[in-house]
PDB file of N, CA and C in Angstrom:
ATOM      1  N   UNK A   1      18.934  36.726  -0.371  1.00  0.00           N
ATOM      2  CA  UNK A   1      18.341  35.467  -0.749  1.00  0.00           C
ATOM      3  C   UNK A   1      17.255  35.718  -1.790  1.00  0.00           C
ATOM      4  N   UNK A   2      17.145  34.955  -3.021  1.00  0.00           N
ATOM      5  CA  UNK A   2      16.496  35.023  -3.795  1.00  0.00           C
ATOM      6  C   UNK A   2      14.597  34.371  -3.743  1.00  0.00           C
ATOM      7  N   UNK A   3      14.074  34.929  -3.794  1.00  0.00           N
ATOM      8  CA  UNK A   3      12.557  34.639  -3.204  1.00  0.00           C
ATOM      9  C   UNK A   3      12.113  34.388  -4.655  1.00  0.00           C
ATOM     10  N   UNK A   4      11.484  33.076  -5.023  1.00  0.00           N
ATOM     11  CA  UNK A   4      11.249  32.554  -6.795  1.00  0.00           C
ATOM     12  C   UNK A   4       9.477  32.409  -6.386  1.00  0.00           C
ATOM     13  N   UNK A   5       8.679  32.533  -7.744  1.00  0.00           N
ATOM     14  CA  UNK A   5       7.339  32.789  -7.411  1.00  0.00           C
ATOM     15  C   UNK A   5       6.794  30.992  -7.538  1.00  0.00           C
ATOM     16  N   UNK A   6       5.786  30.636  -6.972  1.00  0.00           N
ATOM     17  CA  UNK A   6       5.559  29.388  -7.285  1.00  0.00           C
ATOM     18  C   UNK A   6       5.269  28.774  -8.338  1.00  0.00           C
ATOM     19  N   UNK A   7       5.818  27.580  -8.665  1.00  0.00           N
ATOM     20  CA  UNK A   7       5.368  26.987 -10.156  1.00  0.00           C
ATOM     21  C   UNK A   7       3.351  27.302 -10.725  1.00  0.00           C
ATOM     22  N   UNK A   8       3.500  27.494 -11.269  1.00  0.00           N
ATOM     23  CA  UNK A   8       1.883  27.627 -12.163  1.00  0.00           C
ATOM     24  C   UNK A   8       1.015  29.037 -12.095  1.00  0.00           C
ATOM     25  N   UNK A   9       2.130  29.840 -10.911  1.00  0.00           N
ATOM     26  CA  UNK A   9       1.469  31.351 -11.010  1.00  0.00           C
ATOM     27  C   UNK A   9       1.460  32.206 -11.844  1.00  0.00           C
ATOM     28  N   UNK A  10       0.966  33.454 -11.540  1.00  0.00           N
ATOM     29  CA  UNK A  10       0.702  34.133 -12.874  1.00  0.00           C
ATOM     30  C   UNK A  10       2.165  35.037 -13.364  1.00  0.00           C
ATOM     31  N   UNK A  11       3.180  34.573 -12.448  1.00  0.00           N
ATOM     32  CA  UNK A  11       4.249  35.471 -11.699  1.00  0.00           C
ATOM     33  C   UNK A  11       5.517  34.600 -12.391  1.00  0.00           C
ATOM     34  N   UNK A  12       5.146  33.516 -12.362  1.00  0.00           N
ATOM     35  CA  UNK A  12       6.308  32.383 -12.745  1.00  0.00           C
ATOM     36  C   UNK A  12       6.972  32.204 -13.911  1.00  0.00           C
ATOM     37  N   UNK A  13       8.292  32.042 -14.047  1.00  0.00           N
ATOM     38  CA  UNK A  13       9.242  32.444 -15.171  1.00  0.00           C
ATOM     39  C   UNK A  13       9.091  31.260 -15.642  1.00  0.00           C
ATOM     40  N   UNK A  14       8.696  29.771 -15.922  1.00  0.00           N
ATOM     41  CA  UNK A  14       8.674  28.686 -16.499  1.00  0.00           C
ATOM     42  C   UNK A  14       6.976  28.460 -16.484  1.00  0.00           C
ATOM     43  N   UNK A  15       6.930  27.704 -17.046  1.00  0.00           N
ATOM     44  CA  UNK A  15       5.285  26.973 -16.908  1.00  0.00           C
ATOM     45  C   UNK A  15       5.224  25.712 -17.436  1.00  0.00           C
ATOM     46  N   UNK A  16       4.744  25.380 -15.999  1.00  0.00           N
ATOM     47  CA  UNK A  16       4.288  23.965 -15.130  1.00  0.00           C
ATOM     48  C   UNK A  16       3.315  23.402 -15.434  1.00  0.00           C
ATOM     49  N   UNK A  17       3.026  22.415 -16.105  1.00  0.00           N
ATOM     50  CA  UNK A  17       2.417  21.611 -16.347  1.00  0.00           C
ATOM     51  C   UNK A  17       1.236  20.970 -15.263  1.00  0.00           C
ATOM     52  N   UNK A  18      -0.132  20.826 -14.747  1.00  0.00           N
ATOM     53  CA  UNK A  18      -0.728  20.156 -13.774  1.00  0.00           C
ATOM     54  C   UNK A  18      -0.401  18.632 -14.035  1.00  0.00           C
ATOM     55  N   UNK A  19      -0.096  18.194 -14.688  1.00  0.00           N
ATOM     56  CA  UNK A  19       0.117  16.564 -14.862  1.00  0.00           C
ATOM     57  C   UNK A  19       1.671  16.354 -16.097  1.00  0.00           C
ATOM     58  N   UNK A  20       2.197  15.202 -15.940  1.00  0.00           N
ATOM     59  CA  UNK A  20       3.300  14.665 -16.678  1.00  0.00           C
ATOM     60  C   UNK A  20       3.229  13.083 -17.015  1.00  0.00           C
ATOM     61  N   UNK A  21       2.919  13.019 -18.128  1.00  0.00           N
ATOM     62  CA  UNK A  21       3.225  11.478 -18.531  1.00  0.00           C
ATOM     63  C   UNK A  21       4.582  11.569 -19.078  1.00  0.00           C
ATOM     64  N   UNK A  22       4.487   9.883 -19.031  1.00  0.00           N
ATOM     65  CA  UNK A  22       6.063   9.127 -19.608  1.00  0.00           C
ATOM     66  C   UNK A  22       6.476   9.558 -21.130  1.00  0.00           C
ATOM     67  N   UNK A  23       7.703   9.938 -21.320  1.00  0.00           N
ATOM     68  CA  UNK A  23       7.936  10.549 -22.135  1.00  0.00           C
ATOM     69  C   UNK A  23       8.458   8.869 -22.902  1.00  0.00           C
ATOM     70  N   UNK A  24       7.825   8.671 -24.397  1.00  0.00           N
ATOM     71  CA  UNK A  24       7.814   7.356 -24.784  1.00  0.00           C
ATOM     72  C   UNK A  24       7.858   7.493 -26.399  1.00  0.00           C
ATOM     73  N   UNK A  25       8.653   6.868 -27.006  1.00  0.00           N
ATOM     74  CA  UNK A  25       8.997   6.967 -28.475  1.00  0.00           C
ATOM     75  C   UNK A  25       8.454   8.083 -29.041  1.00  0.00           C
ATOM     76  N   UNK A  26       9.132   9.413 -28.731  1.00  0.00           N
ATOM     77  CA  UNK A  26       8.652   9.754 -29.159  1.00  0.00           C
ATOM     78  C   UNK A  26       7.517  11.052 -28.802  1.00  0.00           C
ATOM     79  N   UNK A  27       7.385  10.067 -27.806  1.00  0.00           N
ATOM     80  CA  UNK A  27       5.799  11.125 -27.199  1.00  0.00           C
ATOM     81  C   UNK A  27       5.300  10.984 -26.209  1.00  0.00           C
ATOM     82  N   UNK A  28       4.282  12.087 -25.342  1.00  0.00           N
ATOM     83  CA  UNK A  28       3.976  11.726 -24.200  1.00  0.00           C
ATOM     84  C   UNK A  28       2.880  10.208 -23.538  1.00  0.00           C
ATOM     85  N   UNK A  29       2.888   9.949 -23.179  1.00  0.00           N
ATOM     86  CA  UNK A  29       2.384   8.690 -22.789  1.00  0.00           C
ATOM     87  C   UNK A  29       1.756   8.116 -21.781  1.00  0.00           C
ATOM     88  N   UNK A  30       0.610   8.476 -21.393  1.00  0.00           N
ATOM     89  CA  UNK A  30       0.041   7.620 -19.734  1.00  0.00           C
ATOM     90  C   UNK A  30       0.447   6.841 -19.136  1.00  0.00           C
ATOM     91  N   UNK A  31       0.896   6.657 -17.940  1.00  0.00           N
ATOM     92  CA  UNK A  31       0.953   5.369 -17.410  1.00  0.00           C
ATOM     93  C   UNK A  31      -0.022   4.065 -18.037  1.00  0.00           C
ATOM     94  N   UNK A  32       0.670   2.841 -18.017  1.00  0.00           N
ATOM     95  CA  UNK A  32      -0.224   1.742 -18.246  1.00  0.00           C
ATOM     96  C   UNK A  32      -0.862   1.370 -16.548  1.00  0.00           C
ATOM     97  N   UNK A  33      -1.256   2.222 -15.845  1.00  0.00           N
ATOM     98  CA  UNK A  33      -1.747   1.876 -14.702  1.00  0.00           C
ATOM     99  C   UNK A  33      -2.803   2.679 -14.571  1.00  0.00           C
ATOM    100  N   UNK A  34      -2.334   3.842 -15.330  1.00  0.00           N
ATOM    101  CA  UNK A  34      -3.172   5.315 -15.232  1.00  0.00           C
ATOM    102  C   UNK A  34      -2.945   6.078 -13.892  1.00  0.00           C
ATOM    103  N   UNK A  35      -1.741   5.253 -13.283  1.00  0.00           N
ATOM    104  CA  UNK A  35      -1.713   6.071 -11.731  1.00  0.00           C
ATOM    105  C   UNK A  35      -0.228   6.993 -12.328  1.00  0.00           C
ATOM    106  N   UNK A  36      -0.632   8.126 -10.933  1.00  0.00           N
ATOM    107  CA  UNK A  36       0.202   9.127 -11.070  1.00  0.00           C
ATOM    108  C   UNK A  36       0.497   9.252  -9.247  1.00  0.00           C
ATOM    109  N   UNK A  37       1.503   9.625  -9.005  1.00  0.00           N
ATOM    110  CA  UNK A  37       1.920  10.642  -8.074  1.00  0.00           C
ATOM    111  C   UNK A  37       1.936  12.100  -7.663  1.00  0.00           C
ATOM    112  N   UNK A  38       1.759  12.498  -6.678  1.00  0.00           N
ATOM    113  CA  UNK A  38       2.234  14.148  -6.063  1.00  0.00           C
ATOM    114  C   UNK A  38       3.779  14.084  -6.026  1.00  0.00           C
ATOM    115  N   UNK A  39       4.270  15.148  -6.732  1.00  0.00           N
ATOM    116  CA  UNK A  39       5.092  16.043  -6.503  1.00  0.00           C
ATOM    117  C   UNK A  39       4.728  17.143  -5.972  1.00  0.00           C
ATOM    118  N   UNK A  40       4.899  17.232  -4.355  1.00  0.00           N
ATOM    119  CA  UNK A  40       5.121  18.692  -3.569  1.00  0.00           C
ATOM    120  C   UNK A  40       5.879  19.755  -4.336  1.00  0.00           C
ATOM    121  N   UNK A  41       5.659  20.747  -4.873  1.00  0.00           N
ATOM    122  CA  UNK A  41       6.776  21.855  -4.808  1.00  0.00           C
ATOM    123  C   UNK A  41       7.453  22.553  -3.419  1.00  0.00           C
ATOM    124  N   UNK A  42       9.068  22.426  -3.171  1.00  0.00           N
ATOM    125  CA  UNK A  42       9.949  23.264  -2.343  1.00  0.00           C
ATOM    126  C   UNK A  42       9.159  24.161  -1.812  1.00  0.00           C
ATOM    127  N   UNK A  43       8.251  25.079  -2.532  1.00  0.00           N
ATOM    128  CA  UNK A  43       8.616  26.751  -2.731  1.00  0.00           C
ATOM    129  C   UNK A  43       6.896  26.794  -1.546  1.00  0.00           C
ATOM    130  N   UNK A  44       6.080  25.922  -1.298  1.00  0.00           N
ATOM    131  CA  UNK A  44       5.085  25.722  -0.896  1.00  0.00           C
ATOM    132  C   UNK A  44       4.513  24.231  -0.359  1.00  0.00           C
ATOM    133  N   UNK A  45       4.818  23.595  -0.612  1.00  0.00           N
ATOM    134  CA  UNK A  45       4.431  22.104  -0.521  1.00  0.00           C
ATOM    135  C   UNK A  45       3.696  21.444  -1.102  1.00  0.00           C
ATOM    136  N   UNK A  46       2.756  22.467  -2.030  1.00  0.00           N
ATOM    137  CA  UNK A  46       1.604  21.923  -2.760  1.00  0.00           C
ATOM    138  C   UNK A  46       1.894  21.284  -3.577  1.00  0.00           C
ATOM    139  N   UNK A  47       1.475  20.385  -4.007  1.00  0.00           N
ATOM    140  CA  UNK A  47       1.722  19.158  -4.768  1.00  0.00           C
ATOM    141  C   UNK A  47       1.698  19.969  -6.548  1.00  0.00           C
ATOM    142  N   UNK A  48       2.592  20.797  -7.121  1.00  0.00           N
ATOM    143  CA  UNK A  48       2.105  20.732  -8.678  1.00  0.00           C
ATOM    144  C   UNK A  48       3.396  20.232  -8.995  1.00  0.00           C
ATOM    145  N   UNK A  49       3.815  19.493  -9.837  1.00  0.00           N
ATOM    146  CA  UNK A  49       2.493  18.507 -10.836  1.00  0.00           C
ATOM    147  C   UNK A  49       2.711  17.656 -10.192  1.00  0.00           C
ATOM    148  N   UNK A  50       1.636  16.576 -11.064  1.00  0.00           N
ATOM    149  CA  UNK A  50       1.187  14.828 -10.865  1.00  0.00           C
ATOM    150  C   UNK A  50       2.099  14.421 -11.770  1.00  0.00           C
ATOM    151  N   UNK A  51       2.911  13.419 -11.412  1.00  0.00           N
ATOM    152  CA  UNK A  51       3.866  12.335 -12.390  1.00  0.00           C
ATOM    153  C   UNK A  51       3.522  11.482 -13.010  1.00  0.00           C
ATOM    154  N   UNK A  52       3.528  10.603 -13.327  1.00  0.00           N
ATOM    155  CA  UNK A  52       3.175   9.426 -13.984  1.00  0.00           C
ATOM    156  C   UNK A  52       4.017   8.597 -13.303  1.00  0.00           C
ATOM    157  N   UNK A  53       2.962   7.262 -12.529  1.00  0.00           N
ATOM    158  CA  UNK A  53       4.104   6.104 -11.879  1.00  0.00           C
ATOM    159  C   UNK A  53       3.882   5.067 -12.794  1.00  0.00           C
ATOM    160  N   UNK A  54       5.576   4.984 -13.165  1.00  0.00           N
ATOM    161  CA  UNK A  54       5.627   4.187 -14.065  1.00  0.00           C
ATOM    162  C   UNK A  54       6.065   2.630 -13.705  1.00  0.00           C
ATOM    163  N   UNK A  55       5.629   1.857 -14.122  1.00  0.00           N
ATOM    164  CA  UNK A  55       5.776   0.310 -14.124  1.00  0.00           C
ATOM    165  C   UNK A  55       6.141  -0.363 -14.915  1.00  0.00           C
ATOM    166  N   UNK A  56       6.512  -1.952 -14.250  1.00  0.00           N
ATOM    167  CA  UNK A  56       7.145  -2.711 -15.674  1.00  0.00           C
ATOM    168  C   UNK A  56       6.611  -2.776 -17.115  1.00  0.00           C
ATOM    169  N   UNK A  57       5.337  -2.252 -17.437  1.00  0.00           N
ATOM    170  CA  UNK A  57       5.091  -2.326 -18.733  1.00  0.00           C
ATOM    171  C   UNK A  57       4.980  -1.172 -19.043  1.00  0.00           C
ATOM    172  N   UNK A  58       5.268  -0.119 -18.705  1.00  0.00           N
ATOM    173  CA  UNK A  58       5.706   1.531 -19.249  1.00  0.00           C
ATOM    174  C   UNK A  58       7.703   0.969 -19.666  1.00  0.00           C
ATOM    175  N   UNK A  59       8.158   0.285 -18.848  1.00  0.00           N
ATOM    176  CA  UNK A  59       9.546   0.314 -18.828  1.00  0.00           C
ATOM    177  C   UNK A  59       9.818  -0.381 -20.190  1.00  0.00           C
ATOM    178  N   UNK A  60       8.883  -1.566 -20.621  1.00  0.00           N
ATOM    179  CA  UNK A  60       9.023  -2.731 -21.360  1.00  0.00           C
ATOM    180  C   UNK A  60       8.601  -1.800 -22.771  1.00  0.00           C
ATOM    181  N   UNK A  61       7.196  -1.162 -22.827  1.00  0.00           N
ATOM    182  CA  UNK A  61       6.847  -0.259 -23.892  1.00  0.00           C
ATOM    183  C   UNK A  61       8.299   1.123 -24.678  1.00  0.00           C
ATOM    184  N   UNK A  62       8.663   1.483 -23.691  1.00  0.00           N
ATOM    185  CA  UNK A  62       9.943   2.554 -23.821  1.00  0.00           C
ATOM    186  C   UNK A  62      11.333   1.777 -24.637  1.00  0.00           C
ATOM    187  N   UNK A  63      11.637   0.297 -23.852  1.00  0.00           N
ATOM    188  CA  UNK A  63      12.406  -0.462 -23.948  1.00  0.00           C
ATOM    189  C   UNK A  63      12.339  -0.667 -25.356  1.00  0.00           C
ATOM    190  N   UNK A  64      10.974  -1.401 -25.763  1.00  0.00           N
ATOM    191  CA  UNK A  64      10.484  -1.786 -27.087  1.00  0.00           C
ATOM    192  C   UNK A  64      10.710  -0.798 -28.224  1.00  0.00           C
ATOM    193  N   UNK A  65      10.523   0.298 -27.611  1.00  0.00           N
ATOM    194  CA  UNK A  65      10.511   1.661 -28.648  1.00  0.00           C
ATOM    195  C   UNK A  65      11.816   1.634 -28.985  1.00  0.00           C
ATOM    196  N   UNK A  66      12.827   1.972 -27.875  1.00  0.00           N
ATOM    197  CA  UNK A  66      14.507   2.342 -28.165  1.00  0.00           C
ATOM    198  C   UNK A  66      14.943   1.383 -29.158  1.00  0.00           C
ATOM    199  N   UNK A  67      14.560  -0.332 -28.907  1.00  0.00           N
ATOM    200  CA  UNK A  67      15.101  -0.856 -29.584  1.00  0.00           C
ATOM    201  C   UNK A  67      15.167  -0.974 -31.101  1.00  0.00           C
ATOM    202  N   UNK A  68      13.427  -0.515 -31.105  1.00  0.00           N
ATOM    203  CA  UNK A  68      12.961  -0.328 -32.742  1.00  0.00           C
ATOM    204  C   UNK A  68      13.325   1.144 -33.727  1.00  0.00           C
ATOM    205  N   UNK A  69      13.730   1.697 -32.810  1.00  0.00           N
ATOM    206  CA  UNK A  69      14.184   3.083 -33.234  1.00  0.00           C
ATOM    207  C   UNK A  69      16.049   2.702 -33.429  1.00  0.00           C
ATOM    208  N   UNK A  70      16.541   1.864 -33.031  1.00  0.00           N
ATOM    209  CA  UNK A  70      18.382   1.608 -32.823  1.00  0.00           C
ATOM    210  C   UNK A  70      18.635   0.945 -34.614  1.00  0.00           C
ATOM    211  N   UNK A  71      19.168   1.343 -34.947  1.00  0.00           N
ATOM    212  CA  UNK A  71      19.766   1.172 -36.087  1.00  0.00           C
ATOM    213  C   UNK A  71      20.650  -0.132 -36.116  1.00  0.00           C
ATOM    214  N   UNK A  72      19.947  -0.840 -37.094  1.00  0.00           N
ATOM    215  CA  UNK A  72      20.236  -2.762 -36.908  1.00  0.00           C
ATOM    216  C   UNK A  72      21.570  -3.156 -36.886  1.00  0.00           C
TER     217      UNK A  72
END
């Protein structure tokens, strides 16, 4: 069984971010609430990273973007 080191250690083959905003035309993006969530990691339970909870006007902002970016 394969034993993987935890996300954000000094040991870890990827690197983890402490926080994630909405990925939005383009670019990263805060919640319009400014709230975020825990994500537990598997490997420990500890919460890395924080998400971004997104809401109807993160959905409507993204929405707005795709459409202005879609070729008329």
């Amino acid at each position: 069984m394969a034993v993987y080191p935890a996300p954000g250690s000094s040991d870890s083959t990827i690197d983890v971010k402490p926080r994630y905003d909405n990925w939005i035309d383009g670019q990263w993006a805060p919640p319009a609430t400014g709230e975020y969530f825990d994500n537990p990691t598997p490997v420990t339970g500890e919460v890395h990273p924080q998400v971004a909870r997104g809401t109807a006007a993160d959905i409507d902002a993204a929405l707005d973007a795709a459409w202005a970016a879609a070729p008329a």
